[in-house]
Protein backbone atom coordinates (compact mmCIF):
# COMPACT_ATOMS: atom_id res chain seq x y z
CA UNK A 1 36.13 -1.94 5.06
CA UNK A 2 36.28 -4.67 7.97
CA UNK A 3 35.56 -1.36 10.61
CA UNK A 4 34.02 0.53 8.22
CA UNK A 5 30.09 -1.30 8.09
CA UNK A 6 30.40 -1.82 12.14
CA UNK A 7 31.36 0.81 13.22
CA UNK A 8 28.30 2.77 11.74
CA UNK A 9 26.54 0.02 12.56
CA UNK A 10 27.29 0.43 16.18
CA UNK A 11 27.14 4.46 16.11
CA UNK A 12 23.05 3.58 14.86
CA UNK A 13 21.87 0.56 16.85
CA UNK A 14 24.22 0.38 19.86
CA UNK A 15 25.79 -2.51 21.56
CA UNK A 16 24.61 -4.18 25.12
CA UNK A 17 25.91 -6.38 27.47
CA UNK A 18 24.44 -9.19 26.29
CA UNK A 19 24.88 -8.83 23.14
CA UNK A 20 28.65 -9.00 23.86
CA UNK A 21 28.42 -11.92 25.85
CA UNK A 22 27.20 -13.92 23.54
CA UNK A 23 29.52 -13.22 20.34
CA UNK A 24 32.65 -14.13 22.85
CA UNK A 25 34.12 -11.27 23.79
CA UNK A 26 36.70 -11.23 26.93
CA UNK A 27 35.97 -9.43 30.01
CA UNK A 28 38.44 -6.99 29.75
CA UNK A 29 37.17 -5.38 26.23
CA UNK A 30 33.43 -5.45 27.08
CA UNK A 31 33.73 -1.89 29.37
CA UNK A 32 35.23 -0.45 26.03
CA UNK A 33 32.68 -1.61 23.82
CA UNK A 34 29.35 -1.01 25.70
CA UNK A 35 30.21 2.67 26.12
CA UNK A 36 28.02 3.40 22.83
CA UNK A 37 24.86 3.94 23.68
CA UNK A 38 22.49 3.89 20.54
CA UNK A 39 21.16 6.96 18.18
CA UNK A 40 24.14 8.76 17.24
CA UNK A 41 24.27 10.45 14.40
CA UNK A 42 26.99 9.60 12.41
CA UNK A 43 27.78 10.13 8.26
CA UNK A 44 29.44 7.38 6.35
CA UNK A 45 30.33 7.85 2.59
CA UNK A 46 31.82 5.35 0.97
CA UNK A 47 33.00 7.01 -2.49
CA UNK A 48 33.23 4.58 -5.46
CA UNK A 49 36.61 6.79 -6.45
CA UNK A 50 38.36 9.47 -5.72
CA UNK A 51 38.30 12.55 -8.00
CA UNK A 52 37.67 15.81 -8.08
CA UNK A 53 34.33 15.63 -8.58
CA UNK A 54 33.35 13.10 -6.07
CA UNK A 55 35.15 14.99 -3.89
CA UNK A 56 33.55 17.97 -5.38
CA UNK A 57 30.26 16.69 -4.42
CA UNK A 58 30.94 16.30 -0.24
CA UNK A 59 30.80 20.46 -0.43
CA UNK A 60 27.35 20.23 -2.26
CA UNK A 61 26.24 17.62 0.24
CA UNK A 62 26.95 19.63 3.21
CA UNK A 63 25.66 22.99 1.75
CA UNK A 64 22.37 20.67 0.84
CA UNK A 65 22.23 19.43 4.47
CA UNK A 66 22.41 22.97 5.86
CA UNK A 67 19.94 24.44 3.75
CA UNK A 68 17.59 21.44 4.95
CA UNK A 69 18.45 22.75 8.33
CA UNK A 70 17.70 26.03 7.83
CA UNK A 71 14.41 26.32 5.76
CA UNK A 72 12.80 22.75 6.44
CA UNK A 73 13.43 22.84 10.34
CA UNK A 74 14.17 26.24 11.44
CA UNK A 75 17.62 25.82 12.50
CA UNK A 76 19.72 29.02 12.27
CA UNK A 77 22.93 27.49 10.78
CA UNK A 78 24.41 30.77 10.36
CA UNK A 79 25.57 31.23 13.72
């Protein structure tokens, strides 16, 4: 969980020079870390176990998300 909460964090909101300056960081890690640039989009689930029907619902989620796609928005998902 220590990488779990940043890194979506960082995948939404981005990171920036400065930023890095101030919490510390060493010269030679802030070229790797300001690479992210902000507004990806990114999924995080965080199931409370797993079972088969938690895992049975990540197939209803993504069947939900592509029907959103397709009648809300006008995406073709089918190709």
């Amino acid at each position: 969980l220590c990488t779990f909460f940043p890194q979506a964090d960082t995948l939404a909101y981005g990171r920036i020079l400065k930023e890095l300056r101030a919490e510390g960081f060493p010269d030679y890690m802030i070229p790797h870390k300001v690479k992210f640039t902000s507004n990806h989009p990114a999924l995080s689930m965080l199931l409370p176990t797993l079972k088969p029907y938690t895992v049975g619902q990540l197939p209803a989620l993504y069947e939900h998300w592509v029907l959103v796609q397709r009648f809300i928005w006008g995406i073709n998902s089918l190709n």
